[in-house]
N, C-alpha and C. Protein backbone atom coordinates (compact mmCIF):
# COMPACT_ATOMS: atom_id res chain seq x y z
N UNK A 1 72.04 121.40 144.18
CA UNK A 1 71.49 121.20 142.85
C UNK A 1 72.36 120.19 142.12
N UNK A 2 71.80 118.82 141.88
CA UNK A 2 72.35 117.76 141.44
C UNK A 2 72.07 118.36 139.64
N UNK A 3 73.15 117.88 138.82
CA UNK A 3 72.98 118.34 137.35
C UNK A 3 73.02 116.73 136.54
N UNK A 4 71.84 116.46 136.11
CA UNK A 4 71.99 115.28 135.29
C UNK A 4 72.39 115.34 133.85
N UNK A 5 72.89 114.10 133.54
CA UNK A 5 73.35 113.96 131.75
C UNK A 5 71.70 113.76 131.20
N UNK A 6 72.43 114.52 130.04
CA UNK A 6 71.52 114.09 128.87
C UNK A 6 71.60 112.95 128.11
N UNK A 7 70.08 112.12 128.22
CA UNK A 7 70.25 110.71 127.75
C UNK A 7 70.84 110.74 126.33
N UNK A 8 71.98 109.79 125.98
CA UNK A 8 71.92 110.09 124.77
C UNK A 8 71.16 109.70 123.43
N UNK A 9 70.77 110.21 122.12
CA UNK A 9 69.77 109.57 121.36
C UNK A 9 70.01 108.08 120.95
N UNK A 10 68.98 107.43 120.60
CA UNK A 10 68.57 106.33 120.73
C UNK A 10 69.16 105.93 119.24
N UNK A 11 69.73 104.82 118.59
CA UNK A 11 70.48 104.36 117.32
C UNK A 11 69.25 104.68 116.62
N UNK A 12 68.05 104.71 116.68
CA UNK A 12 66.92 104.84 115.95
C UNK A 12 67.16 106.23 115.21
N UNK A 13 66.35 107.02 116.69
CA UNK A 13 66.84 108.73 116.31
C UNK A 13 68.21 109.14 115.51
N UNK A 14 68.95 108.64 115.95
CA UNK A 14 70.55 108.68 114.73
C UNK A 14 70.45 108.10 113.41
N UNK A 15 69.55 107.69 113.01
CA UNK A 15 69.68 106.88 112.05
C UNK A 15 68.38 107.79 111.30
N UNK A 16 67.12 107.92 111.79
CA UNK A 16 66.45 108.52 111.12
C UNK A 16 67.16 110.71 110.68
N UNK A 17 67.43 110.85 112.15
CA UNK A 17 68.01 112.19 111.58
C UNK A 17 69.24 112.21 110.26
N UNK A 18 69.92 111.54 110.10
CA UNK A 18 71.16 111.34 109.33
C UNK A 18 70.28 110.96 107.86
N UNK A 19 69.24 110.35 107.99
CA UNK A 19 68.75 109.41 106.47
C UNK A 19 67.68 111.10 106.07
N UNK A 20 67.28 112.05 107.07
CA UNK A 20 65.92 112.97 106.58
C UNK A 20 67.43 114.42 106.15
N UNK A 21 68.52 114.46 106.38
CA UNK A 21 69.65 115.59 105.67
C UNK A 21 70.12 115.59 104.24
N UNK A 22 69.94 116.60 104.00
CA UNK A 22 70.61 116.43 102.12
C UNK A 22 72.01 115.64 102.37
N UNK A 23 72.40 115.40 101.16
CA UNK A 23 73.80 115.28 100.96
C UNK A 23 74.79 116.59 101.35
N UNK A 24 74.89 117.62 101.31
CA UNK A 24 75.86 118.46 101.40
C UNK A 24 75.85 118.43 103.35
N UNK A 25 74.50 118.25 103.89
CA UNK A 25 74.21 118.69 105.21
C UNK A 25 75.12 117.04 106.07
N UNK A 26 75.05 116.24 105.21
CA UNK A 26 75.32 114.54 105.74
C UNK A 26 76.93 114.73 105.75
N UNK A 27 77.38 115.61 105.03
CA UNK A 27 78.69 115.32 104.75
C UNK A 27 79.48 116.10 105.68
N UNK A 28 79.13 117.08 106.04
CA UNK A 28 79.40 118.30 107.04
C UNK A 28 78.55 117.80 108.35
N UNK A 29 78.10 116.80 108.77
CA UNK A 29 77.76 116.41 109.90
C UNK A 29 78.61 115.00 110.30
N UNK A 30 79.20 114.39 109.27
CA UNK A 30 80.15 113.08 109.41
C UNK A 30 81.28 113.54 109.54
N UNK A 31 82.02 115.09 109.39
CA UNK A 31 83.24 115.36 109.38
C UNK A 31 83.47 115.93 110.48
N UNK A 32 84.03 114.98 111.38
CA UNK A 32 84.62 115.88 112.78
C UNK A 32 86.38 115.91 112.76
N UNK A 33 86.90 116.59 113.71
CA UNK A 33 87.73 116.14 112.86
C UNK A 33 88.76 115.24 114.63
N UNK A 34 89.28 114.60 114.11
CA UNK A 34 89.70 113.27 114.81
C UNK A 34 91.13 113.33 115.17
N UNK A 35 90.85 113.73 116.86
CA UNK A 35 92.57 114.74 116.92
C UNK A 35 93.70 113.19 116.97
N UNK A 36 95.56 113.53 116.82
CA UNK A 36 95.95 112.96 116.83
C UNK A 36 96.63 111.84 118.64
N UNK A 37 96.74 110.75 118.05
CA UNK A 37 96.37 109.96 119.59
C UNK A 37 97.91 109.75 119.76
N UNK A 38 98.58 109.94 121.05
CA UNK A 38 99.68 110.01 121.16
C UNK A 38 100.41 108.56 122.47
N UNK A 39 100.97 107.69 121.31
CA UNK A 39 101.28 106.45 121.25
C UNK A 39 102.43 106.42 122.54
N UNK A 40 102.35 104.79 123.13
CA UNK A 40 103.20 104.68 124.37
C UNK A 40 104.53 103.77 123.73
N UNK A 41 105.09 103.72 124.53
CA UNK A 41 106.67 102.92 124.13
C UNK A 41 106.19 101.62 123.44
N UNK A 42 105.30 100.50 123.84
CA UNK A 42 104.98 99.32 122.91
C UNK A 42 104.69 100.14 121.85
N UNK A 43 103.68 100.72 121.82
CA UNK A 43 102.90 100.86 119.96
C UNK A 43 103.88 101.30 119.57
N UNK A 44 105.04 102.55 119.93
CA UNK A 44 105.39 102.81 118.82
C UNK A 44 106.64 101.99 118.38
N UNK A 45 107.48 101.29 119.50
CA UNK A 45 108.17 99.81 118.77
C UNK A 45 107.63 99.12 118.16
N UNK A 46 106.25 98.27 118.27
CA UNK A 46 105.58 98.18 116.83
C UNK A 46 105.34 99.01 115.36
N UNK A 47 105.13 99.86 115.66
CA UNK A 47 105.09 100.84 114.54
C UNK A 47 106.52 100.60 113.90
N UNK A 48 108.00 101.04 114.51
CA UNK A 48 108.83 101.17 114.41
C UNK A 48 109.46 99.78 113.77
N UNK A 49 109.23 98.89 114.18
CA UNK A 49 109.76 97.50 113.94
C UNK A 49 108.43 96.98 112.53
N UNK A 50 107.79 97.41 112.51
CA UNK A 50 107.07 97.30 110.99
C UNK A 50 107.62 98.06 109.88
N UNK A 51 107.99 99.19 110.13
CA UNK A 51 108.67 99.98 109.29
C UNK A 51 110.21 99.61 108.99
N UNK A 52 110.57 99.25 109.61
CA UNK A 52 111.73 98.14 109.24
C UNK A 52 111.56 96.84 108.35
N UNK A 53 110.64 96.21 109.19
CA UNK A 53 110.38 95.02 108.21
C UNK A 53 109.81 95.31 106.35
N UNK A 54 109.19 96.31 106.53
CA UNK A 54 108.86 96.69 105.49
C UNK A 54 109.50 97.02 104.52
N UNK A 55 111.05 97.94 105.00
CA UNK A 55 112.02 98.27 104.06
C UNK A 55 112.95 97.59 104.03
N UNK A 56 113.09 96.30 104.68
CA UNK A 56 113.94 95.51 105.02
C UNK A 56 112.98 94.34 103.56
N UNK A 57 111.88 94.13 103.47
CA UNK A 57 110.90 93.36 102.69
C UNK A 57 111.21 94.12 101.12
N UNK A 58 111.40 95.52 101.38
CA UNK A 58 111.55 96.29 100.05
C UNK A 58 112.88 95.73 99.42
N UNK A 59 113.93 96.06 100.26
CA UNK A 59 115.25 95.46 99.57
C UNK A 59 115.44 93.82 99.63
N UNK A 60 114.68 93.21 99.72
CA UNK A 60 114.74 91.92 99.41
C UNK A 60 113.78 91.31 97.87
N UNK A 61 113.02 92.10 97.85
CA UNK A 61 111.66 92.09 96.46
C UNK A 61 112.66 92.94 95.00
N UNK A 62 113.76 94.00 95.37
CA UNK A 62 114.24 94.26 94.54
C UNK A 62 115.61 94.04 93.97
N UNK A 63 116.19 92.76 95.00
CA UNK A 63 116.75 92.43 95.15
C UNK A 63 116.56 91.18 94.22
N UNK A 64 116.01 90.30 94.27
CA UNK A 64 114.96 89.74 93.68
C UNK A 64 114.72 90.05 92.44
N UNK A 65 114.42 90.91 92.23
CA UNK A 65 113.80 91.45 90.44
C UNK A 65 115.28 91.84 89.87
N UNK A 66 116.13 92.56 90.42
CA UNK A 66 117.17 92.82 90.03
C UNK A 66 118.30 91.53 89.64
N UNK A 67 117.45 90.51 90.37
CA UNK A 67 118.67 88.95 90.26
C UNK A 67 117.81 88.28 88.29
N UNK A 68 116.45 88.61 88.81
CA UNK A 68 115.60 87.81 87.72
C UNK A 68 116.03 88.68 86.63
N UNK A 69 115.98 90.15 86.06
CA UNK A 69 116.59 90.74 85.57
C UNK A 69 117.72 90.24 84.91
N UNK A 70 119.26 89.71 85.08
CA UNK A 70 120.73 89.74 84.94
C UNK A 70 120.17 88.37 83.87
C-alpha cells in the first residue's frame, strides 16, 4: 500500500479561504508560531562582527556629539 501526499491548495483556494474569515478567525490563522533557527559558525561571526561594528559606530557618534558639545 503506496500512501500518496496531499496536493497542496492552489494560491487561489488560499487566497479565497483567508479573504471569506472574520478578522478575529484571520488573525489566529496567520499566527503560527516560528520556532528558533539555530545559526552555523559564518552567521553567527556575522552577527557577532555587526554587533561590534555597531557599538564600535555608537562610541564614535558620541564621541562626536560630545566633541560638538565642548
Amino acid at each position: 500500500m503506496t500512501k500518496t501526499l496531499p496536493t497542496p491548495p492552489s494560491t487561489l483556494d488560499q487566497s479565497w479561504v483567508l479573504n471569506s474569515l472574520e478578522h478575529d478567525q484571520l488573525a489566529r490563522a496567520k499566527k503560527h508560531p516560528i520556532p528558533r533557527r539555530h545559526l552555523k559558525g559564518p552567521e553567527l561571526l556575522v552577527l557577532w562582527a555587526l554587533r561590534l561594528y555597531l557599538l564600535f559606530m555608537m562610541a564614535v557618534v558620541a564621541y562626536q556629539v560630545w566633541l560638538a558639545a565642548r
